[in-house]
N, C-alpha and C. Protein backbone atom coordinates (compact mmCIF):
# COMPACT_ATOMS: atom_id res chain seq x y z
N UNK A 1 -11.67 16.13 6.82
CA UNK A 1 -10.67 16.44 7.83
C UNK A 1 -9.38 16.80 7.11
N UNK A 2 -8.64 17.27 7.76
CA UNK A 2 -7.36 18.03 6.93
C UNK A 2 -6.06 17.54 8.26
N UNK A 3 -4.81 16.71 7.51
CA UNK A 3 -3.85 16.63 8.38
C UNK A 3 -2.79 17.64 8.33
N UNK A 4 -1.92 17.63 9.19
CA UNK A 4 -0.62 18.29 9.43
C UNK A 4 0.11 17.53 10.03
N UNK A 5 1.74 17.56 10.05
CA UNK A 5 2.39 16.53 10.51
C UNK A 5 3.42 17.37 11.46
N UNK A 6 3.90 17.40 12.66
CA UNK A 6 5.26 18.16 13.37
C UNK A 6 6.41 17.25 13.49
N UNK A 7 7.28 17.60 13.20
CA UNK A 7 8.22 16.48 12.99
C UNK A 7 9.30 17.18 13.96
N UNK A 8 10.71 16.24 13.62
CA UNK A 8 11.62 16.58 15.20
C UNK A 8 12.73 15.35 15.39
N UNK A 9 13.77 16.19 16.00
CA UNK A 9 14.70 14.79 16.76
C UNK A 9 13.56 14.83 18.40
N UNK A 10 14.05 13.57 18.63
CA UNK A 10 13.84 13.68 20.01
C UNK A 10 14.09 14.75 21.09
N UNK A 11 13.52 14.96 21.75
CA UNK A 11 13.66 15.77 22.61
C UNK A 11 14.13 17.80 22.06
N UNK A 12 13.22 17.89 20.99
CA UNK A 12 13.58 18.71 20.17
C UNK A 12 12.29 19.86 20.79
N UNK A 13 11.30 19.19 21.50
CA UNK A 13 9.82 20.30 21.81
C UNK A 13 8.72 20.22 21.03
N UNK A 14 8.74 18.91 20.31
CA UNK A 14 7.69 18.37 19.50
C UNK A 14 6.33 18.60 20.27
N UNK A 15 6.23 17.84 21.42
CA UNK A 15 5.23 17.46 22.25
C UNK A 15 4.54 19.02 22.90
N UNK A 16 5.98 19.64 24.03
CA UNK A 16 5.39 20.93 23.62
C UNK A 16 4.58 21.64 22.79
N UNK A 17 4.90 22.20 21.48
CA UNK A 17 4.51 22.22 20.66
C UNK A 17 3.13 22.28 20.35
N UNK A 18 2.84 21.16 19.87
CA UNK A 18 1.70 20.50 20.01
C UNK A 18 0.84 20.54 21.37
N UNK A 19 0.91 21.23 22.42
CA UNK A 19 0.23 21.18 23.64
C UNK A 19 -0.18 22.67 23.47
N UNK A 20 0.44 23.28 22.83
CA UNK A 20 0.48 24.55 22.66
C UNK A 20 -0.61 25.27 21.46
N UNK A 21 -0.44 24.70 20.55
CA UNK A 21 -1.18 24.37 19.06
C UNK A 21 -2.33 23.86 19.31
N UNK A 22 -2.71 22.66 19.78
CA UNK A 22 -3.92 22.15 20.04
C UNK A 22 -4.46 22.97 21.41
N UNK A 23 -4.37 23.34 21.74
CA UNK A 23 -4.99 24.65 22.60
C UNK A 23 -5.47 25.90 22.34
N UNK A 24 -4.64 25.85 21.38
CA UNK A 24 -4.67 27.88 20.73
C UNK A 24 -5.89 27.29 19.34
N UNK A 25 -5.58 25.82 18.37
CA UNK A 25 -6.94 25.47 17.14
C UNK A 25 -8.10 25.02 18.28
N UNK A 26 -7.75 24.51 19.27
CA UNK A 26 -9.19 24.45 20.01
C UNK A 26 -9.96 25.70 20.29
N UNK A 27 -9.04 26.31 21.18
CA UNK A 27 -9.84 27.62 21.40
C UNK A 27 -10.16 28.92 20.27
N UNK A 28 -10.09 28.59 19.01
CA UNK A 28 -10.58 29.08 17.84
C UNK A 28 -11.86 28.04 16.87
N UNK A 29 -11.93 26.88 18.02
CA UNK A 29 -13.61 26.47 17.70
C UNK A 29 -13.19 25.31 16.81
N UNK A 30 -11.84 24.86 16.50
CA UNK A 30 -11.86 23.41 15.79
C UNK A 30 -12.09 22.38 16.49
N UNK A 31 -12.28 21.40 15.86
CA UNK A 31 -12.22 19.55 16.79
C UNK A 31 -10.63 18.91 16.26
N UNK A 32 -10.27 19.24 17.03
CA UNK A 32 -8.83 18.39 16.98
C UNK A 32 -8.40 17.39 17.49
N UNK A 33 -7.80 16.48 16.54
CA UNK A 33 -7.37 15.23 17.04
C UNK A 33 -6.04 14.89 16.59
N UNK A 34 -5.77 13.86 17.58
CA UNK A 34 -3.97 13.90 17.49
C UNK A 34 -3.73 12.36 17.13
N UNK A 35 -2.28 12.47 15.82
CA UNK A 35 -2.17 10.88 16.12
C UNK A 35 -0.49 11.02 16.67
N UNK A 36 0.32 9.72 17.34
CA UNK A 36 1.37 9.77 17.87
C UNK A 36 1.90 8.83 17.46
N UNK A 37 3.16 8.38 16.73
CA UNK A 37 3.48 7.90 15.98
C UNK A 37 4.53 7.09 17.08
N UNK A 38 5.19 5.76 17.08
CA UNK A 38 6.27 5.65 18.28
C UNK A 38 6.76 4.40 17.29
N UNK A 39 7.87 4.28 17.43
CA UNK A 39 8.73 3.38 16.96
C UNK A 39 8.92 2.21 18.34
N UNK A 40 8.84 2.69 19.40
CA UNK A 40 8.86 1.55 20.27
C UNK A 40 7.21 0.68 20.77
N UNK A 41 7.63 0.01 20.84
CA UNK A 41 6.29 -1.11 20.90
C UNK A 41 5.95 -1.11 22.38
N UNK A 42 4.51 -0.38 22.13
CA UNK A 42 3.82 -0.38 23.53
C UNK A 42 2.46 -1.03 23.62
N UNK A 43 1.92 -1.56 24.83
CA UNK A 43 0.30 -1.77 24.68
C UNK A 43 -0.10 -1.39 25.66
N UNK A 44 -1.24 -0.79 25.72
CA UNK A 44 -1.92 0.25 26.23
C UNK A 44 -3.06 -1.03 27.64
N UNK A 45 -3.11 -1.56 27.12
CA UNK A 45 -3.76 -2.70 27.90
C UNK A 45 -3.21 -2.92 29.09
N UNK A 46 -4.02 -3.58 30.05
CA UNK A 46 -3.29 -4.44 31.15
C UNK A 46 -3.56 -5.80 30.86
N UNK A 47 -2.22 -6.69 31.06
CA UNK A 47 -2.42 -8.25 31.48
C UNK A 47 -3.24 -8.29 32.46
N UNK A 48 -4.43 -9.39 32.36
CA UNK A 48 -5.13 -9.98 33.31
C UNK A 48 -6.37 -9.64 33.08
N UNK A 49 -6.66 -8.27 32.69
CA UNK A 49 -7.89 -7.70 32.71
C UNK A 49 -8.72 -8.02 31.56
N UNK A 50 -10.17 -7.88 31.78
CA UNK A 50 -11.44 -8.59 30.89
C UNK A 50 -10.59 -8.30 29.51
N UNK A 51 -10.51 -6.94 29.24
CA UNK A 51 -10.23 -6.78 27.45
C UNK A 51 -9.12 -7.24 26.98
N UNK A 52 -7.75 -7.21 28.14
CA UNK A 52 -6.83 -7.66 27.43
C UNK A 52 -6.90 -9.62 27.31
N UNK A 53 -8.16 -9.87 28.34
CA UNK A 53 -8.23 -11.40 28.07
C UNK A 53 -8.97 -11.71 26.61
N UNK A 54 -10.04 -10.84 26.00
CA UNK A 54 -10.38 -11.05 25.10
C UNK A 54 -9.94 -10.93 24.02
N UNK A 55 -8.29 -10.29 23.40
CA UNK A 55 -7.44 -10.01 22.72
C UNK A 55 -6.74 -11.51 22.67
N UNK A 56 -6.49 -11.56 23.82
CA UNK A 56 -5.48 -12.82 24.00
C UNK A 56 -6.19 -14.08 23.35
N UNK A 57 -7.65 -13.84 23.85
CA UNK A 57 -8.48 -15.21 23.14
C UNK A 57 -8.75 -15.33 21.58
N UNK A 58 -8.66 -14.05 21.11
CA UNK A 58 -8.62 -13.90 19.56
C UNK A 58 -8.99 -12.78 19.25
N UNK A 59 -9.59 -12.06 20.05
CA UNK A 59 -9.99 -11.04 19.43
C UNK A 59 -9.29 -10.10 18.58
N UNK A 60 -9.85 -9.77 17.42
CA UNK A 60 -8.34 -8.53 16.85
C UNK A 60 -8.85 -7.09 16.96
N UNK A 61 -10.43 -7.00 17.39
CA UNK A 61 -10.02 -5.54 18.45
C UNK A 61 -11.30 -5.62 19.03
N UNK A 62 -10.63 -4.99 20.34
CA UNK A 62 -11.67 -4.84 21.53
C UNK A 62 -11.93 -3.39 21.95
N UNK A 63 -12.91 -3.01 22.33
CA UNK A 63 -13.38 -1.77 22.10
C UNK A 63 -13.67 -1.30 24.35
N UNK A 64 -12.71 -0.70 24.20
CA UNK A 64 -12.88 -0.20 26.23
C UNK A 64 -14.31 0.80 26.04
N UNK A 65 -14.72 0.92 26.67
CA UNK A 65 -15.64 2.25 27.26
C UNK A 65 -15.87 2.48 28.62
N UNK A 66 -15.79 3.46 28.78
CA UNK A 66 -15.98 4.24 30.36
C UNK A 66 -16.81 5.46 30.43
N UNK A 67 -17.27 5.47 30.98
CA UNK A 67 -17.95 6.84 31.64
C UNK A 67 -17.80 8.28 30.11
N UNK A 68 -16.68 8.23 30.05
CA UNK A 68 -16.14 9.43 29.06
C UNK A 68 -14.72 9.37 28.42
N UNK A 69 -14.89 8.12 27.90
CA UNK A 69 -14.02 7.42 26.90
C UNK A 69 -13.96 6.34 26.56
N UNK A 70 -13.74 6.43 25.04
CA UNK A 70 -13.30 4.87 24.08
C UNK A 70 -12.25 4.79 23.87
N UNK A 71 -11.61 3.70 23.53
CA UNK A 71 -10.27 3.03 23.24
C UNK A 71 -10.99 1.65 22.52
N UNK A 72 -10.29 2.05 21.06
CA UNK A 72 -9.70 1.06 20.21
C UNK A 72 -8.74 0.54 20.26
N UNK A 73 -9.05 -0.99 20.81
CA UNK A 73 -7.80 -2.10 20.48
C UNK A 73 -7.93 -2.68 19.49
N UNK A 74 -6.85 -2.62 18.82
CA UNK A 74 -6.67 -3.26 17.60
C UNK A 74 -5.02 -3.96 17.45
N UNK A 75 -5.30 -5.49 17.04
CA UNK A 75 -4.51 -6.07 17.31
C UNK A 75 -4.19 -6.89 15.61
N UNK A 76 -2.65 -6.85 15.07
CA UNK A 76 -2.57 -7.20 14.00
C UNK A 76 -1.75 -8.20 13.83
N UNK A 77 -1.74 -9.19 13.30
CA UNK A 77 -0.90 -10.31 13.18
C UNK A 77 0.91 -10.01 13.43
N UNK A 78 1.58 -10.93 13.85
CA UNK A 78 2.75 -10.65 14.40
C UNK A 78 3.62 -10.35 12.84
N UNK A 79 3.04 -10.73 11.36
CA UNK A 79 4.27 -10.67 10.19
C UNK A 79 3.56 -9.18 9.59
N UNK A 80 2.51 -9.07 10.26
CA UNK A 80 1.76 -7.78 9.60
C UNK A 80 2.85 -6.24 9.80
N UNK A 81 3.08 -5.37 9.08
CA UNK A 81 3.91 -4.76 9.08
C UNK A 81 3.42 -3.12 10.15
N UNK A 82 4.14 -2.58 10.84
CA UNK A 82 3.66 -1.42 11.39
C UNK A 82 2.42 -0.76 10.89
N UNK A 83 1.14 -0.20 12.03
CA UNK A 83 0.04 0.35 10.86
C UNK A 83 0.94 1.92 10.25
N UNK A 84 0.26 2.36 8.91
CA UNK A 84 0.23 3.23 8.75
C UNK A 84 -0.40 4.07 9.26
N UNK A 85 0.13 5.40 8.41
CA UNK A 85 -0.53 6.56 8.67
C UNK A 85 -1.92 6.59 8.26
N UNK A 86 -2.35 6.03 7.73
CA UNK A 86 -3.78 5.99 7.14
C UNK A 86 -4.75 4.69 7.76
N UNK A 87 -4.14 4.06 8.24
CA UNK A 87 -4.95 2.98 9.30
C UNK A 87 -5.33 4.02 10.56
N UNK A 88 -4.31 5.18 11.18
CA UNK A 88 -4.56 5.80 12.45
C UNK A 88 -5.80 6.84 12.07
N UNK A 89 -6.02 7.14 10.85
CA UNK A 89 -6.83 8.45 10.15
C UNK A 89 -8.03 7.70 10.18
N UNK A 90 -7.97 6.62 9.79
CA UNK A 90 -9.34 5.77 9.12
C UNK A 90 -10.04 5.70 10.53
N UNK A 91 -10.02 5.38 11.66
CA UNK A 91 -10.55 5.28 13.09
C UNK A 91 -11.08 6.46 13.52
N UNK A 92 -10.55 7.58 13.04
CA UNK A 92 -11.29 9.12 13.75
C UNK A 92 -12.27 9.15 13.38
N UNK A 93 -13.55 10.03 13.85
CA UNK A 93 -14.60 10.30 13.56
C UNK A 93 -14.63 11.13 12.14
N UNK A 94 -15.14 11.10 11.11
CA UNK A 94 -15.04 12.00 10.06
C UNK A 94 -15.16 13.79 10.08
N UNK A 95 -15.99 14.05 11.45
CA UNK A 95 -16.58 15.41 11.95
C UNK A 95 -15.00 16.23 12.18
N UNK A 96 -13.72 15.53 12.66
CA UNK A 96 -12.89 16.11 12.53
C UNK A 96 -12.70 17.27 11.93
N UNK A 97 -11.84 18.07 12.54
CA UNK A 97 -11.58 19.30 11.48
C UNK A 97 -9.82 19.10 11.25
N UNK A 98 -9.18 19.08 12.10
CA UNK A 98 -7.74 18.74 11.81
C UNK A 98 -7.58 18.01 12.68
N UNK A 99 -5.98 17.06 12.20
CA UNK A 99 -5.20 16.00 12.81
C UNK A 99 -4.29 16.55 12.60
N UNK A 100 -3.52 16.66 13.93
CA UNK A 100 -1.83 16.89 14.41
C UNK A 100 -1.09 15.58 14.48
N UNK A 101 -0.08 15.25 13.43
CA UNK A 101 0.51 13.80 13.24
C UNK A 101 1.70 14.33 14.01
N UNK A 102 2.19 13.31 15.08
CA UNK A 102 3.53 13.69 15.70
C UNK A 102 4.22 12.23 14.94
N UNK A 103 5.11 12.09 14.40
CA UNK A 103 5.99 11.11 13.85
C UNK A 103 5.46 11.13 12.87
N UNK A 104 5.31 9.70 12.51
CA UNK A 104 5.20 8.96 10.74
C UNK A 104 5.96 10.39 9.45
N UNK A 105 7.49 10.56 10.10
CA UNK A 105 8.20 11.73 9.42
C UNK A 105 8.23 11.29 7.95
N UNK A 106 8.24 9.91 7.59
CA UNK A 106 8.33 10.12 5.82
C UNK A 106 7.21 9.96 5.04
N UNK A 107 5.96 10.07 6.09
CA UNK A 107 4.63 10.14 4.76
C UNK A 107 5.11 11.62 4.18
N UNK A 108 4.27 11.65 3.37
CA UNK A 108 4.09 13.18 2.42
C UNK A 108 3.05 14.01 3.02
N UNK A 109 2.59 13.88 4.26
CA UNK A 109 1.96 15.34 4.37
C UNK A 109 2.72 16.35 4.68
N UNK A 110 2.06 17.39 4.57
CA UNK A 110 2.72 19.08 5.14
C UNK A 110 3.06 19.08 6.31
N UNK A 111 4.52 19.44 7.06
CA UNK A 111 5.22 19.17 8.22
C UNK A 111 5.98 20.41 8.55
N UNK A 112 5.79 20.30 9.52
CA UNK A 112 6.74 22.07 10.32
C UNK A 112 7.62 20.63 11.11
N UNK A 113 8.92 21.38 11.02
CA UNK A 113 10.31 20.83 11.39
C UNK A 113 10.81 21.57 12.87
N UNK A 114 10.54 20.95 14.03
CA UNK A 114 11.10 21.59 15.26
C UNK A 114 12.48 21.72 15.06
N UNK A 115 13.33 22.63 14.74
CA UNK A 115 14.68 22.47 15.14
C UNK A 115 15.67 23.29 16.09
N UNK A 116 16.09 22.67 16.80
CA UNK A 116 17.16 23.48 17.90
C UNK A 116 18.79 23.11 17.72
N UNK A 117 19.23 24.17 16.81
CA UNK A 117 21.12 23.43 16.56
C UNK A 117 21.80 23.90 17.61
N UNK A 118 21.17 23.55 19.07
CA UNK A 118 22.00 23.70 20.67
C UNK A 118 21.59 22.37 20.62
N UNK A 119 20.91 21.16 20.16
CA UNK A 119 21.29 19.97 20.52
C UNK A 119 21.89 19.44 19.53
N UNK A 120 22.86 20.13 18.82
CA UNK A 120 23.93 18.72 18.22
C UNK A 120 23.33 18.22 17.22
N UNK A 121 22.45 18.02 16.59
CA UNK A 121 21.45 16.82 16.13
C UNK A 121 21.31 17.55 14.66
N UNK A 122 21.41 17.07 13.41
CA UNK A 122 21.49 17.34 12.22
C UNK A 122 19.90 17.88 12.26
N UNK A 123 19.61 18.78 11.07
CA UNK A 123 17.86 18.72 10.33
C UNK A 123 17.03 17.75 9.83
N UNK A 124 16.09 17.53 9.97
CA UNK A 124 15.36 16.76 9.02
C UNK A 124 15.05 16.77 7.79
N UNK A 125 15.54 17.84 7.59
CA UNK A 125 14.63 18.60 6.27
C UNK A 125 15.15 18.10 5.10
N UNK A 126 16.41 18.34 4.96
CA UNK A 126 16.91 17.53 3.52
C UNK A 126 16.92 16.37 3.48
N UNK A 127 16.20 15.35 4.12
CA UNK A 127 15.96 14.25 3.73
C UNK A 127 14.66 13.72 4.48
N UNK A 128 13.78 14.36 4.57
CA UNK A 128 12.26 14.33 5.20
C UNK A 128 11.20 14.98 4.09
N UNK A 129 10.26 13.86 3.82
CA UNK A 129 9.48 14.62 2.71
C UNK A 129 8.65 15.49 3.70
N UNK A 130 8.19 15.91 2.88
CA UNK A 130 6.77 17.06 3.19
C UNK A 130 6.99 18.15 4.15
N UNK A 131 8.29 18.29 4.52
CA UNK A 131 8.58 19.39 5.29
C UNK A 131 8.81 20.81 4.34
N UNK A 132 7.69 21.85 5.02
CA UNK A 132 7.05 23.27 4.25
C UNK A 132 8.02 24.47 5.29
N UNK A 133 7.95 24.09 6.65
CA UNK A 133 9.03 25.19 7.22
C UNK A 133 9.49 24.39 8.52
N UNK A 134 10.03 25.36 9.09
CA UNK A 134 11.51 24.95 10.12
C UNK A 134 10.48 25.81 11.45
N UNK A 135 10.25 25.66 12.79
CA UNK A 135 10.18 26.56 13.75
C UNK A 135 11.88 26.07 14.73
N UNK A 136 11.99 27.20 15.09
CA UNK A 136 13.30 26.50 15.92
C UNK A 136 13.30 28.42 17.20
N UNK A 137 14.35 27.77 17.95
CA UNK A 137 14.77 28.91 19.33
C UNK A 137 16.04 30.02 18.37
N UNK A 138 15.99 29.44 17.15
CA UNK A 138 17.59 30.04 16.77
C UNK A 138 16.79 30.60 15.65
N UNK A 139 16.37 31.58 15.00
CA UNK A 139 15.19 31.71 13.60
C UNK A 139 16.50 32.29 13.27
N UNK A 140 17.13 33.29 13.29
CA UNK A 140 18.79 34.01 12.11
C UNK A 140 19.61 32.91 12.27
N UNK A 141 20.44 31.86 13.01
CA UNK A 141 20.89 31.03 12.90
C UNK A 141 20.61 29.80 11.52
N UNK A 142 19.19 29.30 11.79
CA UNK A 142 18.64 28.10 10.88
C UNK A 142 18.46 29.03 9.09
N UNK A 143 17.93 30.23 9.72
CA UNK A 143 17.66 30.64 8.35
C UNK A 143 18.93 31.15 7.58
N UNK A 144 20.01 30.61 8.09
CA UNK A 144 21.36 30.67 6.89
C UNK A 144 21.37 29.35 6.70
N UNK A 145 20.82 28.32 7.21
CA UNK A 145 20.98 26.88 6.70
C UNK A 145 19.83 26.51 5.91
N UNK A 146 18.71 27.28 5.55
CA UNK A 146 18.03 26.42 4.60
C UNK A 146 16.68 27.48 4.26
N UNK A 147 16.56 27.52 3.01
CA UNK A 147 15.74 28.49 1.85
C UNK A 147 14.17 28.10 2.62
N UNK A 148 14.00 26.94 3.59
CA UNK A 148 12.71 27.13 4.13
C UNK A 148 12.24 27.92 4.70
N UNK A 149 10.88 28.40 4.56
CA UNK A 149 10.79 29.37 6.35
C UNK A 149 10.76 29.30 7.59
N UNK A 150 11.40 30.39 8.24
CA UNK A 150 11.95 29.79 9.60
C UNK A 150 10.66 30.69 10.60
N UNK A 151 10.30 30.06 11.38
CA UNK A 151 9.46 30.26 12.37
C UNK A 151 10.38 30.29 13.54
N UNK A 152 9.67 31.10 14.58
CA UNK A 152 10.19 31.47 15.87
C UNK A 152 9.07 30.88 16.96
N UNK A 153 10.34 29.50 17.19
CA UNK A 153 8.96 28.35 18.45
C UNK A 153 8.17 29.53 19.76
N UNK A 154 8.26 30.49 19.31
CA UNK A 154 7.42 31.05 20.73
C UNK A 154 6.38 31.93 19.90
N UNK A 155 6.31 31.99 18.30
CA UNK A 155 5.16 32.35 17.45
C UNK A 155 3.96 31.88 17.30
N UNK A 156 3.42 30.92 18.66
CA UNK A 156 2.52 30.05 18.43
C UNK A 156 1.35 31.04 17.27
N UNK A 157 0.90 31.90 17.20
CA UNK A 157 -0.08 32.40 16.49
C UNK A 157 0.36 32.54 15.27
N UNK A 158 1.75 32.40 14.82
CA UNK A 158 1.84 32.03 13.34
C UNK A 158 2.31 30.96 12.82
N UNK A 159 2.34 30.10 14.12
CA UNK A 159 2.63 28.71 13.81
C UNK A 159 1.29 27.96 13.29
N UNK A 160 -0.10 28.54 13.89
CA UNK A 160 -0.61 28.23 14.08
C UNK A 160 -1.53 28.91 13.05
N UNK A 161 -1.06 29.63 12.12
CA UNK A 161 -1.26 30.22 10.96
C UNK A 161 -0.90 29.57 9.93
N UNK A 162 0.06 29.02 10.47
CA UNK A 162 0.95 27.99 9.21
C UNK A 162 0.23 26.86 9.22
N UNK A 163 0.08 26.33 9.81
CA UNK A 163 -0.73 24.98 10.35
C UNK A 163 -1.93 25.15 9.27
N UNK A 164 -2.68 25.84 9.60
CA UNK A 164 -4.60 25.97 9.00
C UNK A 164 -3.95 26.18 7.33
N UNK A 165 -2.76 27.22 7.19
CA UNK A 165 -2.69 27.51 5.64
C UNK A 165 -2.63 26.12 5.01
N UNK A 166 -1.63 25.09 5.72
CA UNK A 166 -1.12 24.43 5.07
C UNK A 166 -1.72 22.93 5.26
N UNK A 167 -2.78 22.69 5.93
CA UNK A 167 -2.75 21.24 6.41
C UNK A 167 -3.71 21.13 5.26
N UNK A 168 -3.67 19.66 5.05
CA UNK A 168 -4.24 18.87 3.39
C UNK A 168 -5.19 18.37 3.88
N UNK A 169 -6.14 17.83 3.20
CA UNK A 169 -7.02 17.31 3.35
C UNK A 169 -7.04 15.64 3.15
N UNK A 170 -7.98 14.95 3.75
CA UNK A 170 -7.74 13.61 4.03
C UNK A 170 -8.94 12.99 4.06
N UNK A 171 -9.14 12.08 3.20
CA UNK A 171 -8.30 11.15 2.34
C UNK A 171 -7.51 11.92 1.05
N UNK A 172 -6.06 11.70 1.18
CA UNK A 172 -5.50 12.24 -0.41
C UNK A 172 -6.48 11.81 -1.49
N UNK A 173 -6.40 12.90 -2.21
CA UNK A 173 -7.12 12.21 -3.67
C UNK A 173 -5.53 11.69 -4.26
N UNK A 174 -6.50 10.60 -5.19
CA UNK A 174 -5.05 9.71 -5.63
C UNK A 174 -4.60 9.90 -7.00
């Protein structure tokens, strides 16, 4: 499997993006899978219900199934530190062909940088590893701010060019 990472301030069109991308590598015959990276602490569970009772009783992961879906719960000790990027990789099926990483901005994979300088909000880029180019609404604007290449967010077909050139393969060799 081969990752790619989209990186972004908030509310920058990350998600977009990516709705856009994984539509256009699907419908060119890949298996794509997405990981979502969140700094705020959510659980996907409900209180009360069978699986989240079996979490609560000890379990450290419980596995949902339905009709036409799984969900991995996985539950890690409270001093255990955020999972990585490579705990979310290790769970996909290997048949993968690419993973679209939205967050985890300071691993080192290859990253396209959403940027829009109509929100105020500095770049990522000079201080974000693995960022290879910029897409943004402003492409002559950004491209006097930085020797990367600048993509035009409504290029999905060479965003999406950029993507396949550039996404790495996974597991890094070490």
């Amino acid at each position: 499997m081969k990752v790619f990472g989209i990186a972004g301030t908030s509310g920058s069109g990350k998600t977009t993006l990516l709705d856009q991308l994984i539509a256009r590598l699907v419908g060119a015959g890949l298996r794509v899978a997405g990981v979502k990276h969140t700094h705020h602490g959510f659980d996907p569970d409900t209180p009360g219900k069978d699986s989240w009772r079996m979490r609560e009783a000890g379990c450290e992961n419980v596995v949902l199934v339905g009709a036409r879906h799984l969900t991995l719960l996985r539950r890690y000790p409270e001093d255990h530190p955020s999972p990585e990027l490579a705990d979310a990789l290790a769970v996909l099926p290997a048949d993968i062909d690419l993973v679209l990483v939205e967050g985890y901005k300071r691993s080192g994979i290859p990253k396209l940088e959403v940027f829009r300088p109509a929100h105020g909000r500095p770049p990522l880029w000079p201080d974000t590893p693995g960022v290879i180019a910029v897409a943004s609404d402003a492409v002559a604007e950004v491209g006097t701010l930085t020797a990367l290449p600048v993509l035009d967010l409504a290029d999905i077909d060479g965003i999406c060019a950029l993507v396949r050139a550039h996404a790495t393969p996974w597991p890094q060799p070490d």
